[in-house]
C-alpha atoms as a PDB file:
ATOM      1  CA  UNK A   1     -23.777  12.726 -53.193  1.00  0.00           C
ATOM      2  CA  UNK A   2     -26.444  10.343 -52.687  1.00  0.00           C
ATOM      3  CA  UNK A   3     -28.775  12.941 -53.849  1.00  0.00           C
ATOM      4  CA  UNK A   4     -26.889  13.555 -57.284  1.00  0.00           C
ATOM      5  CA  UNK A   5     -27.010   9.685 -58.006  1.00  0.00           C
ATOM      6  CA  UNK A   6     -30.610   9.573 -57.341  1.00  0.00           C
ATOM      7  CA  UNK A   7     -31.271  12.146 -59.472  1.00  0.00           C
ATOM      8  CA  UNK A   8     -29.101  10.182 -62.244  1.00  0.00           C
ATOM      9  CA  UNK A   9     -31.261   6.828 -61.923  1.00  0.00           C
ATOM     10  CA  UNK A  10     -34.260   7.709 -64.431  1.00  0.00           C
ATOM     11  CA  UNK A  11     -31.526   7.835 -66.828  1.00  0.00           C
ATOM     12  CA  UNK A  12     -28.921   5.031 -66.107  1.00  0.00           C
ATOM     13  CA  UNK A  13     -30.871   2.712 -63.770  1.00  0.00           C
ATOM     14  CA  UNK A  14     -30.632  -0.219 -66.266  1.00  0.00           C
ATOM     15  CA  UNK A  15     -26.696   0.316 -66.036  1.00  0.00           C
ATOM     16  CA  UNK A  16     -27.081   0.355 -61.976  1.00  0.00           C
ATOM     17  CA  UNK A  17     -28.852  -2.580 -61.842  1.00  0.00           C
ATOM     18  CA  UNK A  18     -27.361  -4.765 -64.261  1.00  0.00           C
ATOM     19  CA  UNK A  19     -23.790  -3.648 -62.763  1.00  0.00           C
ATOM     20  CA  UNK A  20     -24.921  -4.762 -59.189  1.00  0.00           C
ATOM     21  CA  UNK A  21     -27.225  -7.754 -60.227  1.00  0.00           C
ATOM     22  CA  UNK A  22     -23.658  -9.095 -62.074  1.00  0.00           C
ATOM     23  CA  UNK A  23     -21.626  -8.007 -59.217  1.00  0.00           C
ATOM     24  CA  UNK A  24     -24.187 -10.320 -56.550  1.00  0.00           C
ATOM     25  CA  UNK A  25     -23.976 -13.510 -59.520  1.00  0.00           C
ATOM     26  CA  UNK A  26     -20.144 -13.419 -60.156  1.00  0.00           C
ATOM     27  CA  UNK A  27     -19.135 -13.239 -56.395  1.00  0.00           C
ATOM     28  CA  UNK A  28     -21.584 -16.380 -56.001  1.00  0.00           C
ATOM     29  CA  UNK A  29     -20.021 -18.609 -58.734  1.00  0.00           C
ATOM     30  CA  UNK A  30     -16.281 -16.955 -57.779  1.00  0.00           C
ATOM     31  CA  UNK A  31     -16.722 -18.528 -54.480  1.00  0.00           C
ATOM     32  CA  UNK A  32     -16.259 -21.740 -55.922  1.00  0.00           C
ATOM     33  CA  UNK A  33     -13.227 -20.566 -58.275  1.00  0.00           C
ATOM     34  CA  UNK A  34     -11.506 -19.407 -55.651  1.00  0.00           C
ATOM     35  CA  UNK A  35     -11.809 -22.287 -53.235  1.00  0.00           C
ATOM     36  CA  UNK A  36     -10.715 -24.574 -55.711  1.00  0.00           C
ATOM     37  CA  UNK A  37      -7.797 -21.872 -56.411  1.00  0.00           C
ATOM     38  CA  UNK A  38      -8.282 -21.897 -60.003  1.00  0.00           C
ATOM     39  CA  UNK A  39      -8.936 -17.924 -59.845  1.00  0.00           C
ATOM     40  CA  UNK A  40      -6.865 -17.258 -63.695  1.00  0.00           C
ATOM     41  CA  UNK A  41      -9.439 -19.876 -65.111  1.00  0.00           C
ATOM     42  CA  UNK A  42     -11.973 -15.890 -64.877  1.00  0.00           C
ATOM     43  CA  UNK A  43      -9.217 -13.970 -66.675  1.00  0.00           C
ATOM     44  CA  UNK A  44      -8.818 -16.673 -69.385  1.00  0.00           C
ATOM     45  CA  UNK A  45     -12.471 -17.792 -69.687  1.00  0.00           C
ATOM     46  CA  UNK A  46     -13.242 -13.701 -69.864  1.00  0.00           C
ATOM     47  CA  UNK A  47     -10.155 -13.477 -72.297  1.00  0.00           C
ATOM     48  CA  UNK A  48     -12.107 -16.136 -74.531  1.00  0.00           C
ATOM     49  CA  UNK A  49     -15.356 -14.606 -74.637  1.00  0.00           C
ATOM     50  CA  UNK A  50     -13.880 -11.441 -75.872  1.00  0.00           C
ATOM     51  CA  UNK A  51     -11.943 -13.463 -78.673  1.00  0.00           C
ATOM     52  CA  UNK A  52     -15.350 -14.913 -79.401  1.00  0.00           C
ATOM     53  CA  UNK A  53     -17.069 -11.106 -79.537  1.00  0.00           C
ATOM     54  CA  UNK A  54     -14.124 -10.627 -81.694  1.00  0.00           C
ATOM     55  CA  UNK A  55     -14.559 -13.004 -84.339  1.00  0.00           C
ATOM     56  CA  UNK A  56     -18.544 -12.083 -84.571  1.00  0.00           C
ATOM     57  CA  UNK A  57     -17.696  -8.819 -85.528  1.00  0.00           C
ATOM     58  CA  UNK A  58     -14.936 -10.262 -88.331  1.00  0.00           C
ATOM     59  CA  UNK A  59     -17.894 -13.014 -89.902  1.00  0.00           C
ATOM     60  CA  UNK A  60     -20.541  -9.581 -89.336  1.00  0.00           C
ATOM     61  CA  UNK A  61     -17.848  -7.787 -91.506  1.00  0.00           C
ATOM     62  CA  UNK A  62     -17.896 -10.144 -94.686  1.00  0.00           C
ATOM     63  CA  UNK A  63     -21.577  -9.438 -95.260  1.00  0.00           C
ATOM     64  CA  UNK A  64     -23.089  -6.541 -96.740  1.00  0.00           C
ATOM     65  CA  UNK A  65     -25.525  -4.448 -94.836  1.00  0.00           C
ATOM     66  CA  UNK A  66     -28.637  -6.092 -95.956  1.00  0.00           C
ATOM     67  CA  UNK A  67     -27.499  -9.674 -95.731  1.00  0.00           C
ATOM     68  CA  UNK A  68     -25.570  -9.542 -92.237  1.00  0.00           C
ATOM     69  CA  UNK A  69     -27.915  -8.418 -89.920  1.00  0.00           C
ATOM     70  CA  UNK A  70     -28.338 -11.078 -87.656  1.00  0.00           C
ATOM     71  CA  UNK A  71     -24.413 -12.084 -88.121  1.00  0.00           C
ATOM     72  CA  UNK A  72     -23.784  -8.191 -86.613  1.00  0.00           C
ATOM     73  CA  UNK A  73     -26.810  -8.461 -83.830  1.00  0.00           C
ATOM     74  CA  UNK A  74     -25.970  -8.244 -79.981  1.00  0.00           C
ATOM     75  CA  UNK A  75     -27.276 -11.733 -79.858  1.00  0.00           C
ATOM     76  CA  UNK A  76     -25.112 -13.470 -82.287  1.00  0.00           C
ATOM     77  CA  UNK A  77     -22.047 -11.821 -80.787  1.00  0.00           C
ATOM     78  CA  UNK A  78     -23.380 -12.811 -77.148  1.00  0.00           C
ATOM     79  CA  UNK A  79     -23.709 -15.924 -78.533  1.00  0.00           C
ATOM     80  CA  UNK A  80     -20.334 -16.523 -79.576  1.00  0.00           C
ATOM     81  CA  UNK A  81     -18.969 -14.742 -76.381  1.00  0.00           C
ATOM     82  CA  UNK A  82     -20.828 -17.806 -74.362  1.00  0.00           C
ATOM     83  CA  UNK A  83     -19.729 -20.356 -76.691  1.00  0.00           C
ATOM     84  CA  UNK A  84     -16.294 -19.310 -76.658  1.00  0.00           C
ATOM     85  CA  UNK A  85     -16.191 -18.523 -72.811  1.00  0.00           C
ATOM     86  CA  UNK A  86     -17.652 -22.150 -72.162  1.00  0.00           C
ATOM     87  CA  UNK A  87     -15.349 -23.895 -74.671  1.00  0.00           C
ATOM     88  CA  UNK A  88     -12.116 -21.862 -72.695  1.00  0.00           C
ATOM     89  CA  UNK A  89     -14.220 -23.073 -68.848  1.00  0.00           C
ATOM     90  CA  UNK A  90     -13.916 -26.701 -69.878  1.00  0.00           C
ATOM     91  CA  UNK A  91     -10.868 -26.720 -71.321  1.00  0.00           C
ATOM     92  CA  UNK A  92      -8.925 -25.657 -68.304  1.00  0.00           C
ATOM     93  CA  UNK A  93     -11.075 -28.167 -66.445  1.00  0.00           C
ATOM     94  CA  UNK A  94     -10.593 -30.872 -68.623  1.00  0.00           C
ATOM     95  CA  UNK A  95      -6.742 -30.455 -67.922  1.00  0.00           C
ATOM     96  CA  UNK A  96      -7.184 -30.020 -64.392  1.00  0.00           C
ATOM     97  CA  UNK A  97      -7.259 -33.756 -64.248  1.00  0.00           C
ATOM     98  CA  UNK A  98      -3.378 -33.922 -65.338  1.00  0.00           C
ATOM     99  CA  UNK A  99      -2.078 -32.239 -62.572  1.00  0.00           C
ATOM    100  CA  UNK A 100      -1.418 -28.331 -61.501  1.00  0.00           C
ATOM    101  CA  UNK A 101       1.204 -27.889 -64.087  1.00  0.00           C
ATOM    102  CA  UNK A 102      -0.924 -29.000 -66.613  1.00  0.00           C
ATOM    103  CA  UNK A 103      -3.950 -26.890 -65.307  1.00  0.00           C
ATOM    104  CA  UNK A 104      -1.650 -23.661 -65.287  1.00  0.00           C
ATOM    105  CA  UNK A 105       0.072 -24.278 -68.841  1.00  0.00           C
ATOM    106  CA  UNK A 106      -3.454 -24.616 -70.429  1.00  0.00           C
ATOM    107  CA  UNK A 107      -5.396 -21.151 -68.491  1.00  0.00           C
ATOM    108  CA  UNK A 108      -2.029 -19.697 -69.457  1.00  0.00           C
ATOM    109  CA  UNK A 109      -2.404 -20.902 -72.981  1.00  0.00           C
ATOM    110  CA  UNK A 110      -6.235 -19.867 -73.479  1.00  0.00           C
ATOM    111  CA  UNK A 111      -5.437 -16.664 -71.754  1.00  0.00           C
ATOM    112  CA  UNK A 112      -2.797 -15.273 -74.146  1.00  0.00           C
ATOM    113  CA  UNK A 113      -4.038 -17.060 -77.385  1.00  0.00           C
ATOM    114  CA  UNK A 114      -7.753 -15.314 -76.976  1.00  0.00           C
ATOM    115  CA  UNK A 115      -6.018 -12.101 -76.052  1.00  0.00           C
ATOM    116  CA  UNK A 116      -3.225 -11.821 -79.560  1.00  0.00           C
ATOM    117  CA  UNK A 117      -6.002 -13.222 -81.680  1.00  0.00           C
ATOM    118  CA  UNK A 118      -8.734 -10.783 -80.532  1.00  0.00           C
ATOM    119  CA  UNK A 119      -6.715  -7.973 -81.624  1.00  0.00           C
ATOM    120  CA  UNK A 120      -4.803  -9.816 -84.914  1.00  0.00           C
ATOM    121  CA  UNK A 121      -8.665 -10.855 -86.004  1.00  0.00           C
ATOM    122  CA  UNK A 122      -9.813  -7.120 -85.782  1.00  0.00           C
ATOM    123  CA  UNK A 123      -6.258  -5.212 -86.539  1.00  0.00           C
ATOM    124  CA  UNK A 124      -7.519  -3.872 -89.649  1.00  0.00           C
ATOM    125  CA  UNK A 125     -11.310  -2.700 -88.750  1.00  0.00           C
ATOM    126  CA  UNK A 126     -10.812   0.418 -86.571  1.00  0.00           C
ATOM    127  CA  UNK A 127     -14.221   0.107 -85.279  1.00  0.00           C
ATOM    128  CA  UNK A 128     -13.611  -3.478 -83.939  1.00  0.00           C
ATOM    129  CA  UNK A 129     -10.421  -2.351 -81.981  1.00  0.00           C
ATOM    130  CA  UNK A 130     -12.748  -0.045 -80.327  1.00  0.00           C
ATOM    131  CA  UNK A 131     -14.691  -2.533 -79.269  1.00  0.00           C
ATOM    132  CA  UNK A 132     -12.167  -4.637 -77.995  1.00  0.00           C
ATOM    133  CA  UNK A 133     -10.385  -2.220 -76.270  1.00  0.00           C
ATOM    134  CA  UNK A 134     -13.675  -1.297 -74.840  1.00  0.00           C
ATOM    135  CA  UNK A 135     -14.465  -4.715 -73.724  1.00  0.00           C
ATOM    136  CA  UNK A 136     -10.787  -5.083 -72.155  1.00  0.00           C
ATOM    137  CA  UNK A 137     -11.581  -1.086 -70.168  1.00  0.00           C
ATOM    138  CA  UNK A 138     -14.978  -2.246 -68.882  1.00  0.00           C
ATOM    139  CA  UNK A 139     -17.258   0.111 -69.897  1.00  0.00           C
ATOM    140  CA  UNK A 140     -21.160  -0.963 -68.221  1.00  0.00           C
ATOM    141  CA  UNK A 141     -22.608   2.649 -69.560  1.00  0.00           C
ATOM    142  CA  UNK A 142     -25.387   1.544 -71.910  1.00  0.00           C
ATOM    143  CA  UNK A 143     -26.759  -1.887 -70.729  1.00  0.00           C
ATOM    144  CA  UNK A 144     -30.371  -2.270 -71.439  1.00  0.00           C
ATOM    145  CA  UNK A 145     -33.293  -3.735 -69.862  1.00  0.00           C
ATOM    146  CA  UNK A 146     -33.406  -7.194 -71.562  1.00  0.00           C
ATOM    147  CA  UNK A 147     -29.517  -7.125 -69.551  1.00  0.00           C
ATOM    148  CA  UNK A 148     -31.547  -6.346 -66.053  1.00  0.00           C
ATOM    149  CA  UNK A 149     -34.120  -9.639 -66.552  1.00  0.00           C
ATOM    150  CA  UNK A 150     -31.291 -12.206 -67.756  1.00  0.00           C
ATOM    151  CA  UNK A 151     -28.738 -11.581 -64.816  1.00  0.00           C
ATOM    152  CA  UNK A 152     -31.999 -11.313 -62.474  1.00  0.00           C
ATOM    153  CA  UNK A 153     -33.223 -14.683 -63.825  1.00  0.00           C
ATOM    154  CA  UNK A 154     -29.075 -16.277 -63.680  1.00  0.00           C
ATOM    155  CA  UNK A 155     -28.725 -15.086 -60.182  1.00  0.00           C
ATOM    156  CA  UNK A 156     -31.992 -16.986 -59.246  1.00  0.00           C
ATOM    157  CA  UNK A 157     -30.968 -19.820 -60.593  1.00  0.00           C
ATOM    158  CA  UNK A 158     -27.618 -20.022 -59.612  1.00  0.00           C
ATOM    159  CA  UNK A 159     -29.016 -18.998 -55.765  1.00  0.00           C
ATOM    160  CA  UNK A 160     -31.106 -21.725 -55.722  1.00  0.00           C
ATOM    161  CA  UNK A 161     -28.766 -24.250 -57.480  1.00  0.00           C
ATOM    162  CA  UNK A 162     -26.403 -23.397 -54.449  1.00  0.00           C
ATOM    163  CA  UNK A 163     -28.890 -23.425 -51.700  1.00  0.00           C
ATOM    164  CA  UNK A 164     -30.700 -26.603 -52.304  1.00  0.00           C
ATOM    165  CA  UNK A 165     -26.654 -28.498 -53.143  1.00  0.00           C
ATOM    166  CA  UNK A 166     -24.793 -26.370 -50.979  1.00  0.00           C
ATOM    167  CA  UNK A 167     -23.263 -29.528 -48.848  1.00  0.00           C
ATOM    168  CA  UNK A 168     -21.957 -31.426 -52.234  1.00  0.00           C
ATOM    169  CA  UNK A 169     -21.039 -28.020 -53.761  1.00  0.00           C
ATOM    170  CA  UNK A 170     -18.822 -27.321 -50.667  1.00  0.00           C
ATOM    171  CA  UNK A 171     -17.227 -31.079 -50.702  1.00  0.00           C
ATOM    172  CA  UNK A 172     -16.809 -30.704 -54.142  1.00  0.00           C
ATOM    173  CA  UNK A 173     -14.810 -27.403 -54.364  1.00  0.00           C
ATOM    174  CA  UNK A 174     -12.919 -28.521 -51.663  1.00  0.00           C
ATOM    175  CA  UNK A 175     -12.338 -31.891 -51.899  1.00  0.00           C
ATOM    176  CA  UNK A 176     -12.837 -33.620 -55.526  1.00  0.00           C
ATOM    177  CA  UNK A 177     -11.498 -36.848 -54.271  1.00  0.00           C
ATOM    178  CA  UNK A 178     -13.920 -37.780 -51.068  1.00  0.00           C
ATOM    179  CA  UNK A 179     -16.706 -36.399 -53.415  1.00  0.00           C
ATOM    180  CA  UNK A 180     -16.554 -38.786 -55.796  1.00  0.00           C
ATOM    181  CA  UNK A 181     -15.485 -41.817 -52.837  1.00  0.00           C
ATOM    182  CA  UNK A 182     -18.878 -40.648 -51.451  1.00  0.00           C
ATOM    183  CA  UNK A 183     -20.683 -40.885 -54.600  1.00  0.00           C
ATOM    184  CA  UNK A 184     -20.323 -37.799 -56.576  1.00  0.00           C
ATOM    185  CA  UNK A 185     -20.453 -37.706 -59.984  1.00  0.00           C
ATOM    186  CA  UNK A 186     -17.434 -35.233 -60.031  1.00  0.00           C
ATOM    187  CA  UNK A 187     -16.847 -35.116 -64.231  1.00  0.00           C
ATOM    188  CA  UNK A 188     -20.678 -34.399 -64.701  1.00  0.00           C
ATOM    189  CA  UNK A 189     -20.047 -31.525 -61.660  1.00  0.00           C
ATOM    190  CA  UNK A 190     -16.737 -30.048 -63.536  1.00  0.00           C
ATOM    191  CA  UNK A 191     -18.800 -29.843 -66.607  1.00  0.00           C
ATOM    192  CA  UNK A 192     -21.802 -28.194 -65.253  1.00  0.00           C
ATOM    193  CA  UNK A 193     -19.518 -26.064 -63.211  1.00  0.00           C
ATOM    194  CA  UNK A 194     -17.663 -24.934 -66.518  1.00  0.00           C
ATOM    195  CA  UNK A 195     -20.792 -24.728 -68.731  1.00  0.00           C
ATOM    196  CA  UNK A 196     -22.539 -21.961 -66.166  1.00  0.00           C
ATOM    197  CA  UNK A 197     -19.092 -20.187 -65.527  1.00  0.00           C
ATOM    198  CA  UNK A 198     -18.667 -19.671 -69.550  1.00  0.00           C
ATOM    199  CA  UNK A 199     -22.374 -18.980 -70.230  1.00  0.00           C
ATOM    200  CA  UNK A 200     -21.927 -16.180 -66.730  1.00  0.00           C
ATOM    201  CA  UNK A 201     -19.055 -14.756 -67.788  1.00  0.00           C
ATOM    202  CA  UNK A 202     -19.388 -15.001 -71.757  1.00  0.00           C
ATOM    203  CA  UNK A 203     -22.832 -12.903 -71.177  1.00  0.00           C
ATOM    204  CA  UNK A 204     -21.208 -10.489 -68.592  1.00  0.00           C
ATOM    205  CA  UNK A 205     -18.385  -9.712 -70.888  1.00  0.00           C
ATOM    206  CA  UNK A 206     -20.576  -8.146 -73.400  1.00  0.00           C
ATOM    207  CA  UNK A 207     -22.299  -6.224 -70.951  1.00  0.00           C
ATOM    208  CA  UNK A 208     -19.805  -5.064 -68.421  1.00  0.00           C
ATOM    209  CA  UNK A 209     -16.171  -5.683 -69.952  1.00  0.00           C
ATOM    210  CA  UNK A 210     -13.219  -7.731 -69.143  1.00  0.00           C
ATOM    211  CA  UNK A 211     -12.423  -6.329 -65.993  1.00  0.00           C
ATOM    212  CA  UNK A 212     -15.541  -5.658 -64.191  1.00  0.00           C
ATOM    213  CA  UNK A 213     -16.165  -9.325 -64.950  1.00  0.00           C
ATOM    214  CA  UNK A 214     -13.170 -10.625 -63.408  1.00  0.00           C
ATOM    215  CA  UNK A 215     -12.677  -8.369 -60.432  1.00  0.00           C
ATOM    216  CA  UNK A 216     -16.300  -9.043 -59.615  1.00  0.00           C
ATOM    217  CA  UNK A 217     -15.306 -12.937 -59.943  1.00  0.00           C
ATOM    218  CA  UNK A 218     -12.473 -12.988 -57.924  1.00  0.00           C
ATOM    219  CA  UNK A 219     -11.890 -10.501 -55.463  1.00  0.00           C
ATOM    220  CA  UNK A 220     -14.826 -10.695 -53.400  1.00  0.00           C
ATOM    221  CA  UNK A 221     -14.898 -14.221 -52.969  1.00  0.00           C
ATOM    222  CA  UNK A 222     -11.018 -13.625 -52.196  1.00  0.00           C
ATOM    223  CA  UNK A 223     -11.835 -11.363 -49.941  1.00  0.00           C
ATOM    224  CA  UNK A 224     -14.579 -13.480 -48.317  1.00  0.00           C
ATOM    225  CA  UNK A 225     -12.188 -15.950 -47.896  1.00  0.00           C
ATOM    226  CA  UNK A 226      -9.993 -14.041 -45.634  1.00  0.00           C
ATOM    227  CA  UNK A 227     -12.422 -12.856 -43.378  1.00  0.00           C
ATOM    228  CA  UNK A 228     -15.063 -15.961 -43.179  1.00  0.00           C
ATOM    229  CA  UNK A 229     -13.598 -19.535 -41.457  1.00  0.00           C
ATOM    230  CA  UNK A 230     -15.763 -22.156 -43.799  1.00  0.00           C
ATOM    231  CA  UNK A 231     -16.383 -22.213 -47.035  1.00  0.00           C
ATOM    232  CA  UNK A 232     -19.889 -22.067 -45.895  1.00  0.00           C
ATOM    233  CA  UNK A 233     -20.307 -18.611 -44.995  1.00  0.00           C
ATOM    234  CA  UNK A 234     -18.303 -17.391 -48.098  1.00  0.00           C
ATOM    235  CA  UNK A 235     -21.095 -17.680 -50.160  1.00  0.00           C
ATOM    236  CA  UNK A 236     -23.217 -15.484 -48.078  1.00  0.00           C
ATOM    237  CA  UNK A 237     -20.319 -12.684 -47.138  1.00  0.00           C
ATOM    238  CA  UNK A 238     -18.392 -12.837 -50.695  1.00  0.00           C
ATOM    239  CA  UNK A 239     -22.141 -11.808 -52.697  1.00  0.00           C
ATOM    240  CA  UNK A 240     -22.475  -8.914 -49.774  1.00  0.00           C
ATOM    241  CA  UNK A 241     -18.893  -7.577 -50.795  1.00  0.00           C
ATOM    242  CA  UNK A 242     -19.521  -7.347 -54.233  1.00  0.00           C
ATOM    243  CA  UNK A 243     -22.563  -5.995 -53.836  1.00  0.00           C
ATOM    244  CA  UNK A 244     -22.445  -3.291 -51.078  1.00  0.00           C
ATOM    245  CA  UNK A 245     -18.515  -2.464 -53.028  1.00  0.00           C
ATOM    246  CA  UNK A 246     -20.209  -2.293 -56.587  1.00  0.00           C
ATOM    247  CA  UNK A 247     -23.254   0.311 -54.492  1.00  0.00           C
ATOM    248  CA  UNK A 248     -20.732   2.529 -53.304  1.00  0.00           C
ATOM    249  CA  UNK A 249     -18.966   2.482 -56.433  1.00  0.00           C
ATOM    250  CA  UNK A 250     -20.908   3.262 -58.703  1.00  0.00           C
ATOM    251  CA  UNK A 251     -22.428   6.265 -56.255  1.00  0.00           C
ATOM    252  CA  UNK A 252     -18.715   7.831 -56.019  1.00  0.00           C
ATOM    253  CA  UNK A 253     -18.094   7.278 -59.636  1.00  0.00           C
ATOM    254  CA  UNK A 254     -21.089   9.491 -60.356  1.00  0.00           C
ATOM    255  CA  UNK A 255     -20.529  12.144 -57.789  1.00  0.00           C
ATOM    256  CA  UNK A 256     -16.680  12.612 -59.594  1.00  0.00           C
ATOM    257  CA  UNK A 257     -17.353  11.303 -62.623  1.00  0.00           C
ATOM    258  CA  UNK A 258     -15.389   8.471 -63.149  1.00  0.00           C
ATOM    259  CA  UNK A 259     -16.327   5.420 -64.507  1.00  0.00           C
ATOM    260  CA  UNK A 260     -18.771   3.292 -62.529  1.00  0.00           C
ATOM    261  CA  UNK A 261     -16.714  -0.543 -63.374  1.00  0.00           C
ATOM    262  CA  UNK A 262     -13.166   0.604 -62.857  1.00  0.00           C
ATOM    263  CA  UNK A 263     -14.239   2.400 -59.694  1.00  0.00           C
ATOM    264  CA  UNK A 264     -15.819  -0.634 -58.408  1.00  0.00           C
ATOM    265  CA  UNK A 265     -12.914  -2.886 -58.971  1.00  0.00           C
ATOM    266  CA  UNK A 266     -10.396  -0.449 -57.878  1.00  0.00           C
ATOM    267  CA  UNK A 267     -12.422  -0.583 -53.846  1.00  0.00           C
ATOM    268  CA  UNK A 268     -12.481  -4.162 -54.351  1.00  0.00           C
ATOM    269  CA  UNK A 269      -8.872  -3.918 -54.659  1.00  0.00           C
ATOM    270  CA  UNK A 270      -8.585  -1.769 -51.739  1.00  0.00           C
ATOM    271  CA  UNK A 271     -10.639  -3.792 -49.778  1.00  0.00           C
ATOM    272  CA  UNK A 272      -8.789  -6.895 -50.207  1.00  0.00           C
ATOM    273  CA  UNK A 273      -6.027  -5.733 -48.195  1.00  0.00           C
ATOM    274  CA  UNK A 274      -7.769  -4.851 -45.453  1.00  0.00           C
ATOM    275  CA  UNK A 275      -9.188  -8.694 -45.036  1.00  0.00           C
ATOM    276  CA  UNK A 276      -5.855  -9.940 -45.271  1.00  0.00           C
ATOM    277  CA  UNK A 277      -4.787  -7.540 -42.160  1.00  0.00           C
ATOM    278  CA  UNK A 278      -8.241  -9.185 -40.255  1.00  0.00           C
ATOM    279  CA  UNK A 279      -7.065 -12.464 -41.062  1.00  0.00           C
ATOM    280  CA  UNK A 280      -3.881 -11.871 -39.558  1.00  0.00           C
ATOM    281  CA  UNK A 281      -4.905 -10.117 -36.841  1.00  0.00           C
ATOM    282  CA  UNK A 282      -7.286 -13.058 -36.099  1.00  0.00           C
ATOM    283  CA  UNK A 283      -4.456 -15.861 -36.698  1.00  0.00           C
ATOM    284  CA  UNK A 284      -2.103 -13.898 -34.058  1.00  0.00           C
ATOM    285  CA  UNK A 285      -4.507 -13.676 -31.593  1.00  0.00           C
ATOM    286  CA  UNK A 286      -5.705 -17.520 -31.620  1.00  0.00           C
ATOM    287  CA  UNK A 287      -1.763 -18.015 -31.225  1.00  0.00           C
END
């Protein structure tokens, strides 16, 4: 098995890497979704970026072939996939601050808006429902190199932003309200906080889909969370889930030929049940 994949890695190594750099970056920012429980802010931010892929292709399709070039490029529809996933990231944050119900109505709003109008925008362009649905299966086959050096360079970043804040980050996600008593500047936090979850997730949609994106956001960290006591050691366990899950997934996706992101995501899911059972197991015993 190992042996087959190796063999398959002077043609789809891009696709490897990218897949496992974006696995290691999304269960590092999903640690602070999910300790703030606001994991349905991934589906509907990931919803919004493909609404925003969506409507790139519509402008790209009022141009003629000479004259729309950059309007059809992968960077203008990355572009709008950002924009659109960070406009969806603050907007759930922003109503955050009126209470849960408030919170849920608006992810549940963003969420099923982005996902009619991605469709009704495209209904009549049979290439751009391919896309879409595309986007929505996950389909990582075909990332490129430039896709390797900007999720290396956003998991830097984001690894050091955590590292050298990790004490106020921690406070933060877990307790707005003493943050800012202690000093925190907790609106400019929520709005950096949304700004590098759209720009992560708006980028990883058009490279990976909608549902690598927000398996790899979520259920790590999730499962992380079951297993680890502090909210500390999540962010060291939840990026070794995702990654060492997304390694063995995309090896036993080649040897049967399935594909690599729903494989991945599917032993995530599996996995995720298994850390509940620890955590029980754990909480009966300390009783």
């Amino acid at each position: 098995m190992i042996q087959q994949f190796l063999s398959s890695w002077a043609l789809f190594h891009n696709t490897y890497l990218a897949g496992w750099l974006i696995s290691l970056l999304l269960s590092l920012i999903g640690v602070l979704v999910v300790a703030r429980n606001q994991i349905f802010i991934g589906a509907a931010v990931s919803q919004a970026a493909t609404l925003g892929i969506a409507c790139g292709m519509w402008a790209g399709a009022l141009f003629a072939a000479d004259a729309g070039a950059f309007v059809r490029s992968d960077q203008f529809l990355s572009a709008l996939a950002v924009a659109f996933s960070i406009m969806a990231a603050a907007a759930t944050a922003r109503a955050g601050d009126a209470g849960q119900d408030s919170h849920a109505a608006v992810t549940g709003w963003v969420f099923l808006t982005s996902a009619s109008f991605s469709i009704l925008v495209l209904s009549h362009s049979p290439h751009g429902l391919e896309e879409v649905h595309r986007l929505l299966s996950s389909s990582i086959i075909g990332a490129a190199a430039s896709d390797v050096w900007v999720f290396a360079a956003l998991l830097l970043l984001t690894t050091l932003f955590i590292a050298s804040n990790r004490p106020r980050i921690i406070l933060f996600a877990m307790d707005p309200l003493m943050a800012a008593a202690v000093g925190t500047r907790t609106t400019l936090w929520e709005g950096l906080l949304s700004v590098w979850l759209g720009l992560v997730v708006g980028l990883s949609i058009r490279a990976s889909g909608m549902l690598y994106t927000f398996g790899c956001l979520v259920l790590p960290a999730l499962a992380a969370g079951n297993l680890c006591r502090e909210v500390r050691s999540m962010f060291v366990v939840a990026p070794i889930i995702g990654l060492v899950t997304a390694v063995v997934g995309f090896v036993v996706a080649d040897r049967y030929d399935f594909p690599p992101a729903q494989m991945t995501v599917a032993l995530l899911g599996v996995l995720l049940p298994l850390a509940w059972l620890v955590r029980q197991v754990r909480t009966r015993r300390s009783i």
